[in-house]
Structure formats: structure tokens, C-alpha cells
Protein backbone atom coordinates (compact mmCIF):
# COMPACT_ATOMS: atom_id res chain seq x y z
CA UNK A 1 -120.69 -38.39 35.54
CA UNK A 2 -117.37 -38.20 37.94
CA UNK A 3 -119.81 -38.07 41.34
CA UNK A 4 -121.77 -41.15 39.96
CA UNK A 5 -118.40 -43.14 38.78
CA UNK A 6 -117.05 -42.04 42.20
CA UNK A 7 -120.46 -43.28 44.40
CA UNK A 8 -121.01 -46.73 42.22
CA UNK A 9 -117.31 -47.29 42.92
CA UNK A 10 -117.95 -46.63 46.93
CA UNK A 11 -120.75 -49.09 46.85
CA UNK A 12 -119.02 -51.55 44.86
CA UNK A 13 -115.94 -51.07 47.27
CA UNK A 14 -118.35 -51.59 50.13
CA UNK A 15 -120.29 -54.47 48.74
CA UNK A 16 -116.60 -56.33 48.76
CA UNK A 17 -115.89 -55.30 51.92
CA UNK A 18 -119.17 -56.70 53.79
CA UNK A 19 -118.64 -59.89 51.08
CA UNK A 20 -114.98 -60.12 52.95
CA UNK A 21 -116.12 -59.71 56.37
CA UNK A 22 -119.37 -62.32 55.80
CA UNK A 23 -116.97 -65.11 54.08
CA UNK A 24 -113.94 -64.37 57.02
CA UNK A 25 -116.62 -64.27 60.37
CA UNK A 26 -118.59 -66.71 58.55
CA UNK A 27 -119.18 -70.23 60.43
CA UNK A 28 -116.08 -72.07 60.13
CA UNK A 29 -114.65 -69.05 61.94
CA UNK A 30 -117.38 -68.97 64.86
CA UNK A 31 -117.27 -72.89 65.19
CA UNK A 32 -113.30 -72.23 65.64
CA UNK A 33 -114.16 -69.54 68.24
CA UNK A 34 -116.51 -71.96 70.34
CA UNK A 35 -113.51 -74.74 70.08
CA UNK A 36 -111.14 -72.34 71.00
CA UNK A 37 -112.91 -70.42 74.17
CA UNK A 38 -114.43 -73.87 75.24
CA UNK A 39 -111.48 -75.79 76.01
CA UNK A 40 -109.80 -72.71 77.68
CA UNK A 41 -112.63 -72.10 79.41
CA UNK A 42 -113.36 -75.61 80.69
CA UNK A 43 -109.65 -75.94 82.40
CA UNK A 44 -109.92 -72.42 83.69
CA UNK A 45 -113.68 -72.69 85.23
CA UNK A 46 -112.71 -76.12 86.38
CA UNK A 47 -109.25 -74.28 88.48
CA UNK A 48 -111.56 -71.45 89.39
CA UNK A 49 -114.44 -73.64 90.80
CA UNK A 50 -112.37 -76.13 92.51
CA UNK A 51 -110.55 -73.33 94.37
CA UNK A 52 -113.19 -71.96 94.76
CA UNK A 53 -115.46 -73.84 96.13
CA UNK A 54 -112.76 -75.70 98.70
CA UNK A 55 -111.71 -72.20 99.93
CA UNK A 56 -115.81 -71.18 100.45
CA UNK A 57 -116.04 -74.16 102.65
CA UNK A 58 -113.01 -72.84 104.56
CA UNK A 59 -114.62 -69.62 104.42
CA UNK A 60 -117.76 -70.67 105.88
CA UNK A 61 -116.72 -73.02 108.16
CA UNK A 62 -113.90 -70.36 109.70
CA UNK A 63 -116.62 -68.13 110.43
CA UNK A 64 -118.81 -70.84 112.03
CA UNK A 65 -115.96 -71.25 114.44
CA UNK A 66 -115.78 -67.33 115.05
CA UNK A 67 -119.22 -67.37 115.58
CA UNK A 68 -118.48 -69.96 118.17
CA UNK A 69 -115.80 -68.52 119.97
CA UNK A 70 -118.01 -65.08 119.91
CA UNK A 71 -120.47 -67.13 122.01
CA UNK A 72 -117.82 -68.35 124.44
CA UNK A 73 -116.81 -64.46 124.79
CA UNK A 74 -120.25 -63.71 125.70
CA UNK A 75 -120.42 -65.77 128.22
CA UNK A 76 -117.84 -64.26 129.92
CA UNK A 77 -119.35 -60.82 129.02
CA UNK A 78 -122.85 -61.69 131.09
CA UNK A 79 -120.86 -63.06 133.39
CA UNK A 80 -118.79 -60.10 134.34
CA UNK A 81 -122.12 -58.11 134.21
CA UNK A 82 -124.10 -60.26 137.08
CA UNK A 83 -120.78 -59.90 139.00
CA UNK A 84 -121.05 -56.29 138.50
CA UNK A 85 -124.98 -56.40 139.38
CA UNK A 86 -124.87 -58.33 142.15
CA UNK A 87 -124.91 -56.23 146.09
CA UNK A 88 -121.47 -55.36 147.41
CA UNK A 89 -120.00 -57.82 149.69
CA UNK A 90 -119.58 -55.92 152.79
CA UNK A 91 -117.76 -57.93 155.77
């Protein structure tokens, strides 16, 4: 008698548990949630993309320029190897 007072009593304390948990993460709670995390989120993804975005174009457009100036260097490169290709100069 004492084990099944004991296990109806366990079920019946877990029954109100998972009632308490249902009724507090129930909707109201969730639509609070979405509220909540959506206007933090939108100010925060709105920071994060505009800085984001205006320091990729810097990004990008800085290593354009590097790319550019690693042309100009080349050109110097080849021409220090024809120099070096071309016959000696003998007077």
C-alpha cells in the first residue's frame, strides 16, 4: 500500500508539474518571447548590417586598389627582368 501511495503521489506531483510548465511556456509567454527578441534583434541586425555592409565595401574596394598597385609593382618587376636579359653593354 505505502509503494502505491508513494508512486500515485509521484505521478500526481508530476502531472502538476508538466500542468505548471504547459500553462507558464504556454503562448502568451512565446508571443512575449517573439516581441521581446524581435525588437532587440531588429536594432541590433540593423547596427550590424549597416556596419557591416559599409565596412565590406571598404573592404573590397581597399583590396581592388592593392590589387592595383600590385600591377604597378609588376611592371617594374618585368621591367627590371628585360634589363637584366638584355646583352651587356660593352663600350
Amino acid at each position: 500500500m505505502g509503494a502505491a501511495a508513494f508512486l500515485g503521489a509521484l505521478f500526481l506531483g508530476a502531472l502538476l508539474v508538466a500542468a505548471f510548465f504547459a500553462d507558464f511556456f504556454g503562448v502568451a509567454f512565446f508571443a512575449f518571447l517573439a516581441d521581446f527578441f524581435a525588437a532587440f534583434f531588429a536594432d541590433f541586425l540593423a547596427d550590424f548590417f549597416e556596419d557591416f555592409l559599409a565596412d565590406f565595401f571598404f573592404a573590397i574596394t581597399d583590396f581592388l586598389a592593392f590589387l592595383a598597385f600590385l600591377l604597378f609593382l609588376l611592371f617594374f618587376a618585368l621591367a627590371i627582368v628585360i634589363i637584366l636579359l638584355l646583352p651587356p653593354i660593352r663600350v
